[in-house]
C-alpha atoms as a PDB file:
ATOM      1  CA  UNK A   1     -91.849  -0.121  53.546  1.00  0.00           C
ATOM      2  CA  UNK A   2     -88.589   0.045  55.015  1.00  0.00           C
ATOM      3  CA  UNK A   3     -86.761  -3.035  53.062  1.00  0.00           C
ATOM      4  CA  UNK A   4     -88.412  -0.412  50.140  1.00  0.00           C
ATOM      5  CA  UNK A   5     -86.819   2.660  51.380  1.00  0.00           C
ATOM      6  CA  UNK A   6     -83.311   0.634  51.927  1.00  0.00           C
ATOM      7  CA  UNK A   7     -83.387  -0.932  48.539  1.00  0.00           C
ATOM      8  CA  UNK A   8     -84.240   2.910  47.152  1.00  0.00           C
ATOM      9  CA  UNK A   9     -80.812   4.145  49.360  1.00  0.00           C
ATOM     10  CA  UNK A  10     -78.989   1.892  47.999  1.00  0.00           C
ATOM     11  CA  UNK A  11     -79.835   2.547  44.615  1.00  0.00           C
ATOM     12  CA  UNK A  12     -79.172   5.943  45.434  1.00  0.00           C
ATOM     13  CA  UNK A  13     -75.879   5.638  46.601  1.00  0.00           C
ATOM     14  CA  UNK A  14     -74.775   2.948  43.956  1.00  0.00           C
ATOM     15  CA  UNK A  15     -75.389   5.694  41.156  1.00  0.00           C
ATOM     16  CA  UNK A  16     -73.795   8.882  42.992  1.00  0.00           C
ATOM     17  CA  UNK A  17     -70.680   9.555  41.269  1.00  0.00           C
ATOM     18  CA  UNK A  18     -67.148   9.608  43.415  1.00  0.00           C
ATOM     19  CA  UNK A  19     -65.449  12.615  43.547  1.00  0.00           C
ATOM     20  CA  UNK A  20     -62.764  13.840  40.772  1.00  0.00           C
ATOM     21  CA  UNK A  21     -59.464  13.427  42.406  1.00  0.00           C
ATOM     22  CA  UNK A  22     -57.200  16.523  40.421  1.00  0.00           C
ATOM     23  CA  UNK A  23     -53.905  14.274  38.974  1.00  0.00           C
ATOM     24  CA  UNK A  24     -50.613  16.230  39.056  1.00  0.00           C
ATOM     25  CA  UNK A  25     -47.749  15.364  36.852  1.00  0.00           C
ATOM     26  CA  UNK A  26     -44.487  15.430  37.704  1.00  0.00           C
ATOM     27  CA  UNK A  27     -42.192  16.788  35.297  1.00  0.00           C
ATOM     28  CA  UNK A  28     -38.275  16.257  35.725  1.00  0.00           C
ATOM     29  CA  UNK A  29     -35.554  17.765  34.241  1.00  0.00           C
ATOM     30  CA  UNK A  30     -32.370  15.762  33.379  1.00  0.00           C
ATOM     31  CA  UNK A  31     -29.414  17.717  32.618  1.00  0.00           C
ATOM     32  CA  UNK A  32     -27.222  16.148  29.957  1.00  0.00           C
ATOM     33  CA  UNK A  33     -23.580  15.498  30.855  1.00  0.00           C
ATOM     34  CA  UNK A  34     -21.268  16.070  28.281  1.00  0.00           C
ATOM     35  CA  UNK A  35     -19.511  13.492  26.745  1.00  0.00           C
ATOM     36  CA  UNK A  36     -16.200  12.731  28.187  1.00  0.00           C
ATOM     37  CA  UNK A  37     -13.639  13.473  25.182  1.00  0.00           C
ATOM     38  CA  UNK A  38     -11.109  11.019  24.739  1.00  0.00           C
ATOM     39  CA  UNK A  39      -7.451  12.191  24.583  1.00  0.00           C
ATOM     40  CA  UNK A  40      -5.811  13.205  21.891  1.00  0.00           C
ATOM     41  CA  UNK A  41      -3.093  10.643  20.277  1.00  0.00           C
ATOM     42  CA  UNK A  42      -0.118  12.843  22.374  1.00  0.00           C
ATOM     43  CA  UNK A  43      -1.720  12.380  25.532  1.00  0.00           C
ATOM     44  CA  UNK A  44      -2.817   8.754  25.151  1.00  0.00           C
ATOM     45  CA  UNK A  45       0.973   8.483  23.775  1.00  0.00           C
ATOM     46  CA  UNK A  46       2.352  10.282  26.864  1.00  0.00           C
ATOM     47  CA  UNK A  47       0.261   7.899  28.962  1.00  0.00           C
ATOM     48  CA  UNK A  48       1.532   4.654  27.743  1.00  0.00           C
ATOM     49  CA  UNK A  49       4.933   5.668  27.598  1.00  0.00           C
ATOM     50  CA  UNK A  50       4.875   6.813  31.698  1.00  0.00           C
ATOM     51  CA  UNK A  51       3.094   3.635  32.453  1.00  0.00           C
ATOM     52  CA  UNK A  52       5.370   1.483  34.519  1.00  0.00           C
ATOM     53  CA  UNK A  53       3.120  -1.637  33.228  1.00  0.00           C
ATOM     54  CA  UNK A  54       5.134  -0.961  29.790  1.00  0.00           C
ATOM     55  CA  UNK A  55       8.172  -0.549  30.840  1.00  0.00           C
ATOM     56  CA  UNK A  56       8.177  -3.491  32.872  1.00  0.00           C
ATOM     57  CA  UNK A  57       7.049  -5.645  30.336  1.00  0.00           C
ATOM     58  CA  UNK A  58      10.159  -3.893  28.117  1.00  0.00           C
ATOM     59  CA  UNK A  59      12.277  -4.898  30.736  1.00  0.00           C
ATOM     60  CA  UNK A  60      11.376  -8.824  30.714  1.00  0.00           C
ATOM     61  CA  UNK A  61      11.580  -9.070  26.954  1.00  0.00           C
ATOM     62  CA  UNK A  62      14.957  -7.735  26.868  1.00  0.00           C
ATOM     63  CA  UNK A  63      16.675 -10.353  29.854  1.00  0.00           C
ATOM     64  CA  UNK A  64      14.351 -13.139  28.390  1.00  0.00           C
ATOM     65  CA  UNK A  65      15.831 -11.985  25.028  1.00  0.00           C
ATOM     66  CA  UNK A  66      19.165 -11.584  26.632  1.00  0.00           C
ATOM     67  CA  UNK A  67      19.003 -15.121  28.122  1.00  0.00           C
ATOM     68  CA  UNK A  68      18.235 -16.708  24.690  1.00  0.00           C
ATOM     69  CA  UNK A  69      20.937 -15.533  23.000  1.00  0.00           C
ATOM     70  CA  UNK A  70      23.740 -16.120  24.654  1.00  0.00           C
ATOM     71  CA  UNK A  71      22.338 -19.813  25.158  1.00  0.00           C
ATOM     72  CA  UNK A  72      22.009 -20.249  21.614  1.00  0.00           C
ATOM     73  CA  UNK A  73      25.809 -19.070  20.999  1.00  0.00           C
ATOM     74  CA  UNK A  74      26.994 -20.978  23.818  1.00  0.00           C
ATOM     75  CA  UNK A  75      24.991 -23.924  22.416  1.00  0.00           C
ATOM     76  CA  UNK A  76      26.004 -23.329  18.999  1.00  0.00           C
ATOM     77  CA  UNK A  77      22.525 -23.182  17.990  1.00  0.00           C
ATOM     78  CA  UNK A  78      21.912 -26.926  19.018  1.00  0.00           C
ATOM     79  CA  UNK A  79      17.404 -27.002  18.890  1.00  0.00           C
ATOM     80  CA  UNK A  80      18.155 -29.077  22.234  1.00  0.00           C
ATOM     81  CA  UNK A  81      19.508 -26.634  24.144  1.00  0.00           C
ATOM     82  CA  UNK A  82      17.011 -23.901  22.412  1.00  0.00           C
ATOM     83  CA  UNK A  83      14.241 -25.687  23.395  1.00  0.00           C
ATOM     84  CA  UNK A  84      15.292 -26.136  27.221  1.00  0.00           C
ATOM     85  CA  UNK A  85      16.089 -21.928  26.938  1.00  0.00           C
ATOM     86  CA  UNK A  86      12.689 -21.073  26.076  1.00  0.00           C
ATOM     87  CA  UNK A  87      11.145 -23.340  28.591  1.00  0.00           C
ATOM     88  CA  UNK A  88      13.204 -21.543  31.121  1.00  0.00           C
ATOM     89  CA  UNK A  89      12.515 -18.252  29.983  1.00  0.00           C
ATOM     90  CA  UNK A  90       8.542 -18.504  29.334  1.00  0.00           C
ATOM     91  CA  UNK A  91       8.494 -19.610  32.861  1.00  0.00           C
ATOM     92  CA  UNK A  92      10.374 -16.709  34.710  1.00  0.00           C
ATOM     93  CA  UNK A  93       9.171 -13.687  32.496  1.00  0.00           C
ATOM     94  CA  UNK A  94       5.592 -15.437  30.417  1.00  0.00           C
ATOM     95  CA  UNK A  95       3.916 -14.114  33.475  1.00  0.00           C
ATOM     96  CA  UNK A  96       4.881 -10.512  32.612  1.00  0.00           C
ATOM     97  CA  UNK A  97       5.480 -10.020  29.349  1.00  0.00           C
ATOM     98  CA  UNK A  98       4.269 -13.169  27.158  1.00  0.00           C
ATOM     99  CA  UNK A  99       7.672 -14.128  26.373  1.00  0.00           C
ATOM    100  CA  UNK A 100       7.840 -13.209  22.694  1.00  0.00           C
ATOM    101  CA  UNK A 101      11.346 -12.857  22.778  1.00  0.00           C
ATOM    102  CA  UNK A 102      11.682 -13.042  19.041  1.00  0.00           C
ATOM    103  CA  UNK A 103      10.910 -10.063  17.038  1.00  0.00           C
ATOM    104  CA  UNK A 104       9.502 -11.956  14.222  1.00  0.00           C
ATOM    105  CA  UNK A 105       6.548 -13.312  16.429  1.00  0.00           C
ATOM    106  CA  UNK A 106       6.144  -9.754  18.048  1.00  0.00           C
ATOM    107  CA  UNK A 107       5.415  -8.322  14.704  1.00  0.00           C
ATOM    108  CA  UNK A 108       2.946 -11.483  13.735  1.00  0.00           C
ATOM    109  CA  UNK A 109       1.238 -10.713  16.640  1.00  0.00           C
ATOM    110  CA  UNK A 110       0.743  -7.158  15.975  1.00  0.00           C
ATOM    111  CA  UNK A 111      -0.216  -7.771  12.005  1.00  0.00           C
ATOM    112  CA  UNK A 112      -3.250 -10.426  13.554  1.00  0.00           C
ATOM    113  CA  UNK A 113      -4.260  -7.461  15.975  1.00  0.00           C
ATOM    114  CA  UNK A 114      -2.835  -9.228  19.313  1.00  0.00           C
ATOM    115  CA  UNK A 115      -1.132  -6.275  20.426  1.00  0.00           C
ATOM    116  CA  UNK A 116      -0.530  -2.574  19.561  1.00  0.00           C
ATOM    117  CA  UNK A 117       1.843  -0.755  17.844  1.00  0.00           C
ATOM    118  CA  UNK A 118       3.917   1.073  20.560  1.00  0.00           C
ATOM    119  CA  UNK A 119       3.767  -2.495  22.627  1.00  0.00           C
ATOM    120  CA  UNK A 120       5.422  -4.228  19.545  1.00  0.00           C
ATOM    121  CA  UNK A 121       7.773  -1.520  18.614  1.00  0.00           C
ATOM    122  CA  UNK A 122       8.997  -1.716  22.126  1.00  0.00           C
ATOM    123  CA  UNK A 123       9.424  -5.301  22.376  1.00  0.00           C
ATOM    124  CA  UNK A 124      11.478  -5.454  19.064  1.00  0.00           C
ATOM    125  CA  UNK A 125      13.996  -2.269  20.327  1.00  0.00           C
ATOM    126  CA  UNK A 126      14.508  -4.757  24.223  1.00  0.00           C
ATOM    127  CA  UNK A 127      14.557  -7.653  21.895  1.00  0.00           C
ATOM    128  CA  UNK A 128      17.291  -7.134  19.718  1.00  0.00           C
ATOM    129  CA  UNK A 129      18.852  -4.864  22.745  1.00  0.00           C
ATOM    130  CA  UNK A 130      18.989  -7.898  24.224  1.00  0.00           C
ATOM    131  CA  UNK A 131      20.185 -10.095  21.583  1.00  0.00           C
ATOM    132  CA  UNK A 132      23.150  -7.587  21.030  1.00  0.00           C
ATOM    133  CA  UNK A 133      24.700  -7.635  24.847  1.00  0.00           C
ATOM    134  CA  UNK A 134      24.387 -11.026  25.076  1.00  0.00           C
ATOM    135  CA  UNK A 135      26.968 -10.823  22.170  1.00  0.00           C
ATOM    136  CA  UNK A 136      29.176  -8.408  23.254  1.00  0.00           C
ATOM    137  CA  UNK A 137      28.953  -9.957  26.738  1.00  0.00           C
ATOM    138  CA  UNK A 138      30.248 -13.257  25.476  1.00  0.00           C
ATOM    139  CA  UNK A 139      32.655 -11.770  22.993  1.00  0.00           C
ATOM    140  CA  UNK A 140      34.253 -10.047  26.344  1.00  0.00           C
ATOM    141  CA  UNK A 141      34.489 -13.236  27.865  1.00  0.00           C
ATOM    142  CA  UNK A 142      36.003 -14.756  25.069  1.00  0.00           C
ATOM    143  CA  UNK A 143      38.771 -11.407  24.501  1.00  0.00           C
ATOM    144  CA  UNK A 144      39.775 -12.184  27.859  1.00  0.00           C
ATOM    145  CA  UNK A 145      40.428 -15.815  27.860  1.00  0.00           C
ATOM    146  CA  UNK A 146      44.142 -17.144  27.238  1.00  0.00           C
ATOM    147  CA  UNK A 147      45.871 -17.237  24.003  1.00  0.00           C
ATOM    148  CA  UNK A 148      47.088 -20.315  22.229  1.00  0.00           C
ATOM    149  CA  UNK A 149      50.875 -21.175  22.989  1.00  0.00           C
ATOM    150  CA  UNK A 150      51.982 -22.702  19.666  1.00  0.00           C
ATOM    151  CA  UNK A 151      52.872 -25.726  20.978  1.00  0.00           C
ATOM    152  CA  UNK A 152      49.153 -26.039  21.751  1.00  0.00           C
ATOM    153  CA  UNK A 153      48.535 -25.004  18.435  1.00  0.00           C
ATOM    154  CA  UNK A 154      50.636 -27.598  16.580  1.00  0.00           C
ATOM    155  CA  UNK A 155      48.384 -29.961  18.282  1.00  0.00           C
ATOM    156  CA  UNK A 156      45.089 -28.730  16.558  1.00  0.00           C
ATOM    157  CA  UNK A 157      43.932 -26.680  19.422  1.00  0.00           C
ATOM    158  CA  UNK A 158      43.237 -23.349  18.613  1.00  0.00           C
ATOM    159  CA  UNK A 159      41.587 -20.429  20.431  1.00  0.00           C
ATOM    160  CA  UNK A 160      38.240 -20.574  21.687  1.00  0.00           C
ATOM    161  CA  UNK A 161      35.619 -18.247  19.401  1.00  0.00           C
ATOM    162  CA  UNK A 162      31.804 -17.426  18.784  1.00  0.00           C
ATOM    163  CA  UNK A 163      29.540 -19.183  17.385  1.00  0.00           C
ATOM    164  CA  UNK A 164      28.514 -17.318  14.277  1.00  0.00           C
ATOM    165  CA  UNK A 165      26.925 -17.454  10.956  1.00  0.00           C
ATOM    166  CA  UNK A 166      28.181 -18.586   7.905  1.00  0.00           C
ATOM    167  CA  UNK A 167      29.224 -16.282   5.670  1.00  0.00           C
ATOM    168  CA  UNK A 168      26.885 -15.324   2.761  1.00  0.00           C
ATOM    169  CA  UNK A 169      29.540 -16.002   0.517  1.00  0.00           C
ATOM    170  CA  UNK A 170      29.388 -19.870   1.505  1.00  0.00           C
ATOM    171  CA  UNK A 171      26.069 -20.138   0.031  1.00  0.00           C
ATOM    172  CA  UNK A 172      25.908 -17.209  -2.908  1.00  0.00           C
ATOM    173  CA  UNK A 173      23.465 -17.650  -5.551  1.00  0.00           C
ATOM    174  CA  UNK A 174      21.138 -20.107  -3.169  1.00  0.00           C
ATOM    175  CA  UNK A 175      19.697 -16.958  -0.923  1.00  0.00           C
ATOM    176  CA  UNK A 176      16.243 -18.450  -1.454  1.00  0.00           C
ATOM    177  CA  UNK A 177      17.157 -21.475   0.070  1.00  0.00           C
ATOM    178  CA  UNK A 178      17.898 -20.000   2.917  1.00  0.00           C
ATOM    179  CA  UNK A 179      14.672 -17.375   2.391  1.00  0.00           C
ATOM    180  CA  UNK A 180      12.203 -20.561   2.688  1.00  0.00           C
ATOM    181  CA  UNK A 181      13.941 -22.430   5.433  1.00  0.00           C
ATOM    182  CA  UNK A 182      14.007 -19.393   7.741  1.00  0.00           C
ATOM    183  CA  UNK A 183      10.345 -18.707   6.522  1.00  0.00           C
ATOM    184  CA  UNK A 184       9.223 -21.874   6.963  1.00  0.00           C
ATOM    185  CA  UNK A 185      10.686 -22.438  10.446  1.00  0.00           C
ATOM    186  CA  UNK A 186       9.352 -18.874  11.905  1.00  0.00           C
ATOM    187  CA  UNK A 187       5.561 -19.786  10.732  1.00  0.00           C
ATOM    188  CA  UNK A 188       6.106 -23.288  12.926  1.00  0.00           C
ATOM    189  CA  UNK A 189       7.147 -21.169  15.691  1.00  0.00           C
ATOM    190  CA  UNK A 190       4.727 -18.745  14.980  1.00  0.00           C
ATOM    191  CA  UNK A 191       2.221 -21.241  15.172  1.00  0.00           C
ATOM    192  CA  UNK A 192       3.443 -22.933  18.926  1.00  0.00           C
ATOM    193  CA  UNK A 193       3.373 -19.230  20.022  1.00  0.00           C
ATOM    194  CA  UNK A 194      -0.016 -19.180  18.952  1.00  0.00           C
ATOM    195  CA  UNK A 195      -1.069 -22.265  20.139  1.00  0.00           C
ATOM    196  CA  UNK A 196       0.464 -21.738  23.745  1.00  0.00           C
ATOM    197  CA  UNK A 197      -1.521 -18.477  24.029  1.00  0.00           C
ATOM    198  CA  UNK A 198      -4.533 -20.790  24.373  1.00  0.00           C
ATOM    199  CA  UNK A 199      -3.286 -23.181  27.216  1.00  0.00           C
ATOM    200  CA  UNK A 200      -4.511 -22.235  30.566  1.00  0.00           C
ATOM    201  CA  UNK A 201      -4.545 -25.099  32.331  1.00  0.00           C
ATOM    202  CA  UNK A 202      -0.894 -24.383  33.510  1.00  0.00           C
ATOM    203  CA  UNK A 203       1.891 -22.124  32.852  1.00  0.00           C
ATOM    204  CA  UNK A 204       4.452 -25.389  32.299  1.00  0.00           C
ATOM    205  CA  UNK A 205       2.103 -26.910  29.292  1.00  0.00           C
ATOM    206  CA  UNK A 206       2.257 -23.504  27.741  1.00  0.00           C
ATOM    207  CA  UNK A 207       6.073 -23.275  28.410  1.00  0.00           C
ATOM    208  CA  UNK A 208       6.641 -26.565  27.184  1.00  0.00           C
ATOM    209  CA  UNK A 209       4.045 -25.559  23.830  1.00  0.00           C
ATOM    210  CA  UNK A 210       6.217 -22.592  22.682  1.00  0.00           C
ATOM    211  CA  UNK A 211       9.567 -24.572  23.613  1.00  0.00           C
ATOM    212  CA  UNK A 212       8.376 -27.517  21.889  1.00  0.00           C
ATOM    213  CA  UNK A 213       8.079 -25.438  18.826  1.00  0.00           C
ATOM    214  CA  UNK A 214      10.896 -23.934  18.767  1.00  0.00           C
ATOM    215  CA  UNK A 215      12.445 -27.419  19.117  1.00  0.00           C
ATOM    216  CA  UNK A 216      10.690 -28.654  16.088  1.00  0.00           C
ATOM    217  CA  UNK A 217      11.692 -25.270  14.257  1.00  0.00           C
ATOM    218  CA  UNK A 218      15.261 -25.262  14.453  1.00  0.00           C
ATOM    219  CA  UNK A 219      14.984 -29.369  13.682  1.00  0.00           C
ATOM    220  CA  UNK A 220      13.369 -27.845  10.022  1.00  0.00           C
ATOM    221  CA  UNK A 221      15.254 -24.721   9.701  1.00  0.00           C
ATOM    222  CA  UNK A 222      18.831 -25.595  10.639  1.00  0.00           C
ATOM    223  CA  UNK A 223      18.532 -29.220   8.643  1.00  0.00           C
ATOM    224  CA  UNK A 224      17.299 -27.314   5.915  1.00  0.00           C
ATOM    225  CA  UNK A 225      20.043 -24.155   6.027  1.00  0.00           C
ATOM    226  CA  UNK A 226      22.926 -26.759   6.077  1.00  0.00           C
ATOM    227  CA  UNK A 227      22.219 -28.241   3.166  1.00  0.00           C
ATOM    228  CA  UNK A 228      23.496 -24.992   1.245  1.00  0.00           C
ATOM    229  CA  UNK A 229      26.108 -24.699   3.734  1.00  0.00           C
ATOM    230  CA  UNK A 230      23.747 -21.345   5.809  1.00  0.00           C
ATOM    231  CA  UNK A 231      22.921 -21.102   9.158  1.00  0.00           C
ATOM    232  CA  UNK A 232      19.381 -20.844  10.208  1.00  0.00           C
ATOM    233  CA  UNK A 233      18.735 -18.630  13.014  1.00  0.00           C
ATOM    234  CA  UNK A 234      14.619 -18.152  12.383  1.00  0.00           C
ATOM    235  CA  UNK A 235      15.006 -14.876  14.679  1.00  0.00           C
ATOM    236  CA  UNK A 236      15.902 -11.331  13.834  1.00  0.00           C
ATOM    237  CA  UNK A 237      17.284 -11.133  17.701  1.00  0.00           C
ATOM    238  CA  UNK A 238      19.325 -14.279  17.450  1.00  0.00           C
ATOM    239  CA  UNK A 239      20.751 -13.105  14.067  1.00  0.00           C
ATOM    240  CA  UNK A 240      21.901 -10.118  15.560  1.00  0.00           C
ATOM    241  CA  UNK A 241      23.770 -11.908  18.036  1.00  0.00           C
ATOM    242  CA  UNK A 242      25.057 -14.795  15.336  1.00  0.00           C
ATOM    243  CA  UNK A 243      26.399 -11.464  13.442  1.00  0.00           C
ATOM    244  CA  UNK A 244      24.430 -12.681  10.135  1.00  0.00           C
ATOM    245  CA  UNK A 245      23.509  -9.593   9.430  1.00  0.00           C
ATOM    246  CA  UNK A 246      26.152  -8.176   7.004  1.00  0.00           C
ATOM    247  CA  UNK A 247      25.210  -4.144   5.569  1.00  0.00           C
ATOM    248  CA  UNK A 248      27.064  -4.858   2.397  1.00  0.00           C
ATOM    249  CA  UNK A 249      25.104  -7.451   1.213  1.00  0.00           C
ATOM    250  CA  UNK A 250      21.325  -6.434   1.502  1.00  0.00           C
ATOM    251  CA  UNK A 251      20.647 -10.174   0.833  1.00  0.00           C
ATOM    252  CA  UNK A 252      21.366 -11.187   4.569  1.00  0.00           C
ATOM    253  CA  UNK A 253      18.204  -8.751   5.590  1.00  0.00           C
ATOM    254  CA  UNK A 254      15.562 -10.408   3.230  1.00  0.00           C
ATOM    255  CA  UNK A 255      16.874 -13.855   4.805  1.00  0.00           C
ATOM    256  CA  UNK A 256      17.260 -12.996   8.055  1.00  0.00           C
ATOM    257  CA  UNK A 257      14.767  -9.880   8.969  1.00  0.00           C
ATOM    258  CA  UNK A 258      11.883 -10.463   5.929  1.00  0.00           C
ATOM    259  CA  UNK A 259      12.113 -14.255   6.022  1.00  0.00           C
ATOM    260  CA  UNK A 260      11.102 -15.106   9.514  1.00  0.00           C
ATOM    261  CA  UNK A 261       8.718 -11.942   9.662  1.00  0.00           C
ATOM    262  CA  UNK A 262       6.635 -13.289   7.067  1.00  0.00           C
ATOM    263  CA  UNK A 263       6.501 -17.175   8.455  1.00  0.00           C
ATOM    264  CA  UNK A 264       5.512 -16.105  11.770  1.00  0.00           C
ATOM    265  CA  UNK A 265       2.254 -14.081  10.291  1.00  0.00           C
ATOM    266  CA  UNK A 266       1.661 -17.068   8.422  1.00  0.00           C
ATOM    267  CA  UNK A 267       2.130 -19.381  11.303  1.00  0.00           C
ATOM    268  CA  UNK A 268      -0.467 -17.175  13.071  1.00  0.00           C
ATOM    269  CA  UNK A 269      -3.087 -17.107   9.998  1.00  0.00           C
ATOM    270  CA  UNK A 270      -2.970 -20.656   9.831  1.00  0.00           C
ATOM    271  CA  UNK A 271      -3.618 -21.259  13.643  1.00  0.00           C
ATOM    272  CA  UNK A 272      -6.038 -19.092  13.515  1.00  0.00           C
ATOM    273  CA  UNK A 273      -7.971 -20.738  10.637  1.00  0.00           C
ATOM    274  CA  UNK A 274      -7.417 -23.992  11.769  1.00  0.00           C
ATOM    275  CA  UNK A 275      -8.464 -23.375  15.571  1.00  0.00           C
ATOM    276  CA  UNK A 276     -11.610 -22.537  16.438  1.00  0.00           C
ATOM    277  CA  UNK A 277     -12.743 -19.501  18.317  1.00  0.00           C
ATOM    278  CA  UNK A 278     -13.007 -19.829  22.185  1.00  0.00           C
END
């Protein structure tokens, strides 16, 4: 009877229902933050002008460009000694600035969306800052060395002077000569510039990529230019400084300005297309 009465508990308690326990719900409130409102073109302007990041990087383009010039007049635009100047120069200031130090590859690099506008217009106004005291640097130096006594000068030696380039005049009616060699040597430099972006294992194989370039460049360009009797300078900086700019004949922009503009965007295009994406 009492194993019955157990077994009839414990039916008992198997079927009792457990109590309701009351569930609460917690209901929170998030309060939405407003969006934060990006500046308005002045104040981002403002901003990037102040920044001492920009100004710095002004301030290396203009000695590198500087430095390049007045090594390519003193050189007499020998690719050898170009080639050793850009070495130098990527190495000191590539850490800061990149080391365009040629207007023509600034604006490539701002038409293939490698920098912005108010970084390129900067570097082109140091750039061909640059370019021009290197020339009127050296021109001092040259004012203020000794005349010629004409015995001297019955000898064949004459007074020292600037290397410059040609006149137009030398080689009217064969502008587009002059057009494709410049072209043609900014898009190989344009392309080295390119390709030394992309070298990280050190900063003397990229040095040595964008020297190398120019090297090759000036090889094409100058070999080219001479055969019409032209310079090639395959830099709107350098032409400043090589006074090949003349505002009478609107020719000497297209060759010197337009010309290596347009190679360098193509040198960058073709890297681009031809190297694939890290």
């Amino acid at each position: 009877m009492a194993t019955k009465k157990a077994a009839s508990n414990t039916k008992k308690s198997s079927t009792r229902k457990a109590p309701s326990v009351a569930s609460t719900t917690t209901v929170r409130t998030i309060k939405s933050t407003p969006a934060v409102k990006r500046g308005d073109f002045g104040t981002r302007f403002n901003r990037s002008v102040r920044s001492f990041d920009l100004w710095r990087t002004l301030g290396a383009e203009f000695v590198g460009s500087f430095l390049l010039a007045a090594a390519i007049i003193t050189g007499s635009n020998q690719p050898i000694f170009a080639l050793f100047a850009v070495v130098g120069i990527v190495l000191m200031f590539g850490a800061v600035s990149g080391s365009h130090i040629n207007p023509a590859v600034t604006l490539a690099a701002w038409a293939t969306r490698r920098i912005g506008w108010l970084r390129a217009l900067g570097y082109v106004a140091a750039q061909l800052l640059g370019a021009a005291l290197a020339f009127v640097a050296l021109s001092t130096f040259i004012n203020g060395a000794p005349g010629v006594s004409e015995e001297a000068a019955m000898y064949g030696q004459s007074a020292p002077e600037l290397y410059r380039a040609a006149e137009q005049t030398v080689f009217a009616g064969k502008e587009w000569f002059v057009f494709f060699a410049e072209a043609l040597g900014a898009a190989i430099i344009g392309y080295a510039f390119a390709a030394s972006r992309r070298v990280t294992v050190d900063r003397l194989t990229g040095a040595f990529t964008y020297g190398l370039g120019v090297f090759v460049a000036l090889m094409v360009g100058v070999s080219a230019a001479s055969y019409v009797s032209a310079t090639a300078a395959l830099n709107p900086a350098v032409a400043v400084a090589l006074q090949a700019f003349n505002w009478n004949e609107a020719w000497t922009f297209a060759i010197y300005a337009a010309g290596p503009v347009l190679g360098a965007i193509v040198g960058f295009i073709v890297h681009d297309i031809l190297t694939p994406k890290a």
